[in-house]
Protein backbone atom coordinates (compact mmCIF):
# COMPACT_ATOMS: atom_id res chain seq x y z
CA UNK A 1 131.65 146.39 116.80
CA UNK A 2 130.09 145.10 119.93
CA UNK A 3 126.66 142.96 119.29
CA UNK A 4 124.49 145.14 121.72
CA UNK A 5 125.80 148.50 120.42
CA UNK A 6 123.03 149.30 118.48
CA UNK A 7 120.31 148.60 120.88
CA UNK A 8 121.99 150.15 123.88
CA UNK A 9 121.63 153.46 121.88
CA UNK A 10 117.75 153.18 122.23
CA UNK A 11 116.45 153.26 125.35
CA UNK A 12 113.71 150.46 126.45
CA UNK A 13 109.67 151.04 126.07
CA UNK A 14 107.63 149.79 127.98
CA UNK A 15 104.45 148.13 127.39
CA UNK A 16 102.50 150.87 128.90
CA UNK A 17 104.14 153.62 126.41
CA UNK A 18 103.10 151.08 123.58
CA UNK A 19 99.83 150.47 124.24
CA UNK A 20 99.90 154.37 124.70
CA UNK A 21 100.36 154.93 120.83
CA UNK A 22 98.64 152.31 119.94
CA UNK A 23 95.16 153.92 121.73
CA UNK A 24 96.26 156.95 120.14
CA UNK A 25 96.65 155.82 116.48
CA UNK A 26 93.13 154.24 117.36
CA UNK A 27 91.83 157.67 117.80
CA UNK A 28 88.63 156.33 120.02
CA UNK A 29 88.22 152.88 118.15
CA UNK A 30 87.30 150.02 120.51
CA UNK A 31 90.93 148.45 121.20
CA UNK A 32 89.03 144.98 121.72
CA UNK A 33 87.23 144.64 118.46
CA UNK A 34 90.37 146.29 115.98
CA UNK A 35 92.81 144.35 117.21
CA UNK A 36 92.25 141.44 119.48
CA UNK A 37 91.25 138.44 117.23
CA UNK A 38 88.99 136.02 119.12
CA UNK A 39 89.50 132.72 117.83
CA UNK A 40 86.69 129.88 118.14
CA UNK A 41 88.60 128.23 120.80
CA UNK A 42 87.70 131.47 122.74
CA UNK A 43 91.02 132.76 122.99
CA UNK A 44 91.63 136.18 122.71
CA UNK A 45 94.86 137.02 120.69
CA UNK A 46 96.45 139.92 120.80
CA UNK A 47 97.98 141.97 118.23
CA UNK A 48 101.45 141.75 120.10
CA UNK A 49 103.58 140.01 122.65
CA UNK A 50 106.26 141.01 124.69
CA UNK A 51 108.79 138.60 126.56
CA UNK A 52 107.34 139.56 129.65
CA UNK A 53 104.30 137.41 128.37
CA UNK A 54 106.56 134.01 128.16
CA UNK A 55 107.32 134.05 131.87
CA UNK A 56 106.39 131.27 133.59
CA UNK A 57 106.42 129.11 130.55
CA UNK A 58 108.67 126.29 132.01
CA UNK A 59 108.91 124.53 129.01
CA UNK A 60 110.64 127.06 126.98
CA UNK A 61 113.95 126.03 129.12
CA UNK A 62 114.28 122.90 127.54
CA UNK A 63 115.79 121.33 124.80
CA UNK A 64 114.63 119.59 121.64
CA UNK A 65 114.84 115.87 122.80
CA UNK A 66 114.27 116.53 126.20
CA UNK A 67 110.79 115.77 128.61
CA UNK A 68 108.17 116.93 127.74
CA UNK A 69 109.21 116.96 123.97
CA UNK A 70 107.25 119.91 123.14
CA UNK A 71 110.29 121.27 121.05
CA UNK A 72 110.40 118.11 119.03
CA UNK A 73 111.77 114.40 120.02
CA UNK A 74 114.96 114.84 117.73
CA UNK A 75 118.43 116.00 119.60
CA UNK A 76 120.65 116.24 116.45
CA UNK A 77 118.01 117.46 113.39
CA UNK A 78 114.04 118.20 113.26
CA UNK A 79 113.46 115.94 110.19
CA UNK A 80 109.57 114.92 109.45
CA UNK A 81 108.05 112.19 107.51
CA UNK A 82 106.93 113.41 104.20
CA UNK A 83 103.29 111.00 104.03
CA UNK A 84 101.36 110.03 101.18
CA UNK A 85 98.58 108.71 101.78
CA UNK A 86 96.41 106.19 98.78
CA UNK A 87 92.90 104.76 98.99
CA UNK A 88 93.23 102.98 95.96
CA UNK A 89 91.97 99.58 97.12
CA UNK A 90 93.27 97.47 93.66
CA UNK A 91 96.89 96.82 94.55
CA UNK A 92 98.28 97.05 91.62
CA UNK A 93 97.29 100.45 90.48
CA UNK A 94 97.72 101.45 94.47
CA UNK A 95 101.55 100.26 93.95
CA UNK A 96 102.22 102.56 90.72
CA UNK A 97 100.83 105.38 92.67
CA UNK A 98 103.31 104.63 95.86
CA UNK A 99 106.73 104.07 93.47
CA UNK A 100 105.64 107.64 91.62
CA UNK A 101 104.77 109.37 95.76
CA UNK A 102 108.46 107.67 96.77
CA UNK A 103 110.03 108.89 93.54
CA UNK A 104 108.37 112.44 94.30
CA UNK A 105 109.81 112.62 97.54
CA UNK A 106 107.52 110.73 100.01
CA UNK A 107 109.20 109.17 102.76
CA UNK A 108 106.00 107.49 104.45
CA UNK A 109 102.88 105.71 102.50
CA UNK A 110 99.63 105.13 103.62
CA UNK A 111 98.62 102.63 101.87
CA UNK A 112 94.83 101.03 101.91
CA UNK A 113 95.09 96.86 103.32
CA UNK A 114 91.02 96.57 102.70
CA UNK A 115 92.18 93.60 99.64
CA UNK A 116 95.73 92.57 100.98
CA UNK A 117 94.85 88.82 102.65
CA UNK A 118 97.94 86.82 102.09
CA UNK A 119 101.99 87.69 101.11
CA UNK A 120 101.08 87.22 97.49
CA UNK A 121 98.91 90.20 98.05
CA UNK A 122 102.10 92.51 100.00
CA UNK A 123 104.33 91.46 97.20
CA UNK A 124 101.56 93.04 94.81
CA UNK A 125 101.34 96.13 96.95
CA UNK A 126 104.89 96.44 97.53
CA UNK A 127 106.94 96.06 94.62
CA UNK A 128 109.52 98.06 94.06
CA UNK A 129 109.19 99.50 97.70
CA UNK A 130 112.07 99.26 99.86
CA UNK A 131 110.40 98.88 103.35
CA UNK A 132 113.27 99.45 105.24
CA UNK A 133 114.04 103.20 103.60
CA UNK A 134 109.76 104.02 103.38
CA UNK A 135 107.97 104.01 106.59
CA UNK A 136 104.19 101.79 105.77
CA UNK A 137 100.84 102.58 107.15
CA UNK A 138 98.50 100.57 106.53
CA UNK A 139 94.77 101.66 106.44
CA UNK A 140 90.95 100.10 106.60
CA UNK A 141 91.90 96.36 107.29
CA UNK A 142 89.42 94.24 108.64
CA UNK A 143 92.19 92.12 110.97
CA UNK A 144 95.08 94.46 111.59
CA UNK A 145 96.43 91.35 113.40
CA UNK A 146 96.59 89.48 110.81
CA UNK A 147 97.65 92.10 108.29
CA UNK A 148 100.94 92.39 110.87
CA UNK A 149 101.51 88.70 110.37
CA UNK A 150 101.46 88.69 106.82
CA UNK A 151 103.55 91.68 106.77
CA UNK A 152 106.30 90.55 109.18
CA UNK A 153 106.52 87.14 106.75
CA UNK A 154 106.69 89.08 104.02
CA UNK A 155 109.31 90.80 105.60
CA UNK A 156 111.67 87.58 106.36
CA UNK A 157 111.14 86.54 102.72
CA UNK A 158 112.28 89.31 101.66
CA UNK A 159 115.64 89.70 104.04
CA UNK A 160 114.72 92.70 106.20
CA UNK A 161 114.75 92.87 110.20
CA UNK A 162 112.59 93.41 112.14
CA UNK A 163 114.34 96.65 113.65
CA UNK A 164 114.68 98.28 109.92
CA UNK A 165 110.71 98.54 109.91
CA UNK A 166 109.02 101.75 110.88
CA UNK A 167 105.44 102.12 110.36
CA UNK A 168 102.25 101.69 112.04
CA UNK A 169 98.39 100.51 111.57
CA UNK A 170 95.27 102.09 111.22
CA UNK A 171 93.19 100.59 114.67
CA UNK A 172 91.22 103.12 116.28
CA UNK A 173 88.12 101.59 118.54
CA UNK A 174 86.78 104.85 119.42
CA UNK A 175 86.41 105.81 115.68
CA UNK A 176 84.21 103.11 114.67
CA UNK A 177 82.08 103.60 117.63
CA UNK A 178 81.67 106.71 116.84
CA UNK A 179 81.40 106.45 113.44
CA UNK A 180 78.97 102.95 113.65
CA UNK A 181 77.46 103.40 117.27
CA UNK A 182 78.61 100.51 118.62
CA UNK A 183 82.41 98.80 118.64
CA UNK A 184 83.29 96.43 116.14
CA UNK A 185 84.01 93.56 118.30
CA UNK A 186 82.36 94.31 121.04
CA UNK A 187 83.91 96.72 123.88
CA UNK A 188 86.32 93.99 125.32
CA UNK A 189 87.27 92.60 122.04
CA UNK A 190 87.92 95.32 120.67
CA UNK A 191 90.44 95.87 124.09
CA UNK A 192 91.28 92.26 123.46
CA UNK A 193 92.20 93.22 120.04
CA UNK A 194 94.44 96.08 121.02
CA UNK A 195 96.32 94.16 123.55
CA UNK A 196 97.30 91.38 121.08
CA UNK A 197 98.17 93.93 119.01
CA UNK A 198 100.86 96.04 121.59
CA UNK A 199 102.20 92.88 122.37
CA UNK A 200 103.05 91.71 118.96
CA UNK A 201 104.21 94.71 117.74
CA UNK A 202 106.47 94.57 121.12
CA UNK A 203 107.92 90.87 119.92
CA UNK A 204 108.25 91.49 116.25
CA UNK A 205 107.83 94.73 115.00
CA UNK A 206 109.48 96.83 117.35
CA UNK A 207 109.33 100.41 115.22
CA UNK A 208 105.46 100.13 114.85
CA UNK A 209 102.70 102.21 116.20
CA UNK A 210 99.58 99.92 116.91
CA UNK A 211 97.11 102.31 118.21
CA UNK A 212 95.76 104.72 116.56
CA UNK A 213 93.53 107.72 117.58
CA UNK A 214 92.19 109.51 114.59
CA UNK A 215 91.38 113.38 115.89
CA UNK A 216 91.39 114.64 112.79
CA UNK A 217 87.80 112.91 111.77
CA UNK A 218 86.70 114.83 114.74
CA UNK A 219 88.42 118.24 113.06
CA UNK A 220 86.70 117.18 110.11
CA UNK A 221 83.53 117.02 111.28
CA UNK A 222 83.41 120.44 112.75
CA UNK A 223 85.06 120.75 115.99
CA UNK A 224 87.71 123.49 117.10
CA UNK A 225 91.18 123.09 118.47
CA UNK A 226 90.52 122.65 121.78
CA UNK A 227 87.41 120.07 121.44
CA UNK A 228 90.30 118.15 118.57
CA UNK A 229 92.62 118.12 121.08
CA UNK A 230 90.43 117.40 124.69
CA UNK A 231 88.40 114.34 123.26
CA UNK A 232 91.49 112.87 121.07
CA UNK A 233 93.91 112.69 124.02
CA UNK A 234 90.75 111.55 126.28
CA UNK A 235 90.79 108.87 124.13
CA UNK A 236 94.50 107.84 124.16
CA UNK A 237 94.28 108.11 128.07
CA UNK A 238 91.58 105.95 127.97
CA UNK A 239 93.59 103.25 126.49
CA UNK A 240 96.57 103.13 128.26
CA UNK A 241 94.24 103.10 131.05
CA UNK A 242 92.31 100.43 129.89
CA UNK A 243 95.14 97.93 129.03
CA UNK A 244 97.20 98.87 131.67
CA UNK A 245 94.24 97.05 133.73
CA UNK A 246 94.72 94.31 131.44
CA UNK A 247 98.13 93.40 132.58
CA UNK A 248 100.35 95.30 129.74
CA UNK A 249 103.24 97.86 130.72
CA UNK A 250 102.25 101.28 130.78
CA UNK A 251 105.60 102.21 128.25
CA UNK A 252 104.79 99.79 126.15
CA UNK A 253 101.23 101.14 125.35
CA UNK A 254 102.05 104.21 125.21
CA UNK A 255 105.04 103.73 123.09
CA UNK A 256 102.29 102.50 120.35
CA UNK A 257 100.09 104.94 119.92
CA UNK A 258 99.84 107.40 117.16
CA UNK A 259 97.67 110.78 116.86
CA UNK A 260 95.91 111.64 113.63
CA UNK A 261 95.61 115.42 113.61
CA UNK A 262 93.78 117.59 111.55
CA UNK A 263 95.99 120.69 110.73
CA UNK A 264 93.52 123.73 109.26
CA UNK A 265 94.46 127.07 108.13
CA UNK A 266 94.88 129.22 111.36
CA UNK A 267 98.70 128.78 111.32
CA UNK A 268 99.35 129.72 114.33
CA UNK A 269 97.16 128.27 116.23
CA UNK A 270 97.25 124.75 114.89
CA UNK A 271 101.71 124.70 115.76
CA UNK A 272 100.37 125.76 119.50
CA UNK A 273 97.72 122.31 119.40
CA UNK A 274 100.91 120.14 118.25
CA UNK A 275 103.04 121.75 120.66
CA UNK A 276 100.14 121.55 123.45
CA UNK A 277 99.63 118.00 122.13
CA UNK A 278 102.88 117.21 122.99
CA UNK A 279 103.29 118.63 126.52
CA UNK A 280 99.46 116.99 127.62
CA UNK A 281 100.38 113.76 126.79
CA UNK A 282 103.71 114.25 128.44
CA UNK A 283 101.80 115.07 131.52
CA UNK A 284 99.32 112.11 130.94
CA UNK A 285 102.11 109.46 130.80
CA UNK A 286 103.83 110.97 133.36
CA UNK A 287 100.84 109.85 135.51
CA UNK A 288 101.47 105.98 134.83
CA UNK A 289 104.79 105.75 135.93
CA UNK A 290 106.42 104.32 132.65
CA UNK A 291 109.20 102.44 132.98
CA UNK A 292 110.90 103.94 129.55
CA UNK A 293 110.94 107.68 128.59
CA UNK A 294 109.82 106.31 125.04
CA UNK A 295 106.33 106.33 126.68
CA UNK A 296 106.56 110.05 126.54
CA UNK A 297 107.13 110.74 122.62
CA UNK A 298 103.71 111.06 120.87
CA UNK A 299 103.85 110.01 116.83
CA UNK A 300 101.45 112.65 115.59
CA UNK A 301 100.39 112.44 111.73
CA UNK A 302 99.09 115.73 110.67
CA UNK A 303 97.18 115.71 107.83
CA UNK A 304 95.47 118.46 105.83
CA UNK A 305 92.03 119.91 106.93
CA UNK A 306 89.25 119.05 104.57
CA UNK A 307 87.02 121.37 106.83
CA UNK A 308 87.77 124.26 104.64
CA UNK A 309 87.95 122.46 101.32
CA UNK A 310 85.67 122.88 98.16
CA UNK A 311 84.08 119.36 97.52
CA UNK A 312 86.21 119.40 94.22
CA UNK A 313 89.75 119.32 96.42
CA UNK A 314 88.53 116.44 98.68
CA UNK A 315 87.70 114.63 95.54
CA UNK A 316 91.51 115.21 94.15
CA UNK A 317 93.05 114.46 97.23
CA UNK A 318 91.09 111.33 97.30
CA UNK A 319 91.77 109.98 93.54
């Protein structure tokens, strides 16, 4: 049996004949209010789509693994990180909570650095972790620089390279401005801060992300997809634009930075921000002339929406 037999036995519709029936199953209902949802982004979805409605999408030709990435960065599988995240500060009782996550699954661990200030304190933390096989985050340190150095000793001591080590940290300037009105070191040390960061992470921790821009606090705090997605890339821009006028290579900033998204419950439209996500900072980079393609891959860590959670589930999520 031929694979087209069946349809060539019907003939084609058109979208006029099916918006035809449609009006007449409406019998005189508004079209506009039954069926078109209008989402707070201010688009207007409707209740169907054709494949007329996907020309002149140019990105639907590619590939997964191919510029601009929006059908993932992976050629030969789609695999994600599976991320727990822990803001247990006491390292100890943070540690049981990461072997049972790993045990459970988890392939990535967020994993709070606010009490971690020497190796003593990473051999606390991570015992029983094999850092090589478990991408580490590490989250609310007050000297991310610092927290690298410990970490990359830790590391040697413990007989893994440098290249085995996937991870990133938790520095986002334009969060604690927001969140604190001012920056934490000042505007140009806090720019100082991310430089020194990108360039270590470029001699000894190749695999990290250094930069991070946290969208999904803006999510969080009330704003829509589009307002997520405008100011958190606005931000990213702003600091590959910023260090690139500092001297460092537009690839190797870019490379670096990761983007915290907030992922809420209108499915569909939260795996269009991702994929728009993707092909915007495609676009952005694209601007800076990298020297690598790397500089095109955004990292983005989606993370439950606590927008439309009862106080009792943000309290669980956080134990």
């Amino acid at each position: 049996m031929e694979d087209n037999k069946l349809f060539s036995e019907f003939p084609p519709v058109s979208t006029e004949k099916w918006e035809e029936v449609i009006n007449k199953d409406l019998k005189g209902a508004d079209y506009e209010k039954k069926l078109v949802w209008k989402t707070i982004e201010g688009f207007k979805v409707r209740p169907y789509y054709r494949a007329e409605n996907l020309e002149g999408l140019e990105y639907l030709d590619t590939n997964p693994g191919e510029k601009p990435y929006t059908r993932g960065k992976h050629v030969a599988d789609n695999v994600w990180e599976v991320r727990q995240d822990i803001h247990v500060k006491d390292l100890a009782e943070a540690n049981r909570i990461a072997l049972d996550a790993v045990q459970r699954g988890a392939t990535s661990l967020g994993l709070c650095a606010k009490q971690v200030s020497s190796v003593a304190d990473l051999e606390k933390l991570l015992k029983g972790i094999y850092i090589n096989a478990v991408s580490i985050n590490f989250m609310c340190s007050d000297d991310y620089l610092q927290l690298l150095k410990l970490y990359v000793e830790y590391a040697k001591k413990n007989g893994y390279k440098a290249d085995e080590l996937c991870g990133s940290v938790d520095f986002d300037m334009f969060r604690y401005a927001l969140n604190h009105g001012k920056f934490h070191r000042g505007e140009e040390g806090d720019l100082r801060m991310a430089k020194e960061l990108v360039e270590y992470a470029h001699d000894e921790l190749p695999k990290f992300r250094v930069l991070t821009v946290n969208g999904q606090m803006l999510h969080n705090s009330g704003s829509n997809i589009v307002q997520e997605l405008g100011f958190s890339l606005a931000a990213a821009n702003e600091l590959v634009s910023r260090l690139t006028d500092m001297g460092c290579k537009a690839h190797r900033v870019a490379c670096r930075v990761q983007l915290n998204v907030g992922v809420g419950s209108t499915y569909f439209m939260e795996i269009a921000k991702i994929r728009a996500a993707r092909l915007l900072w495609s676009k952005i980079v694209e601007q800076y002339k990298p020297e690598c393609d790397c500089a095109y891959k955004l990292f983005i860590n989606a993370t439950t929406s606590r927008w439309n959670q009862s106080v009792f589930d943000q309290r669980a999520a956080f134990r």
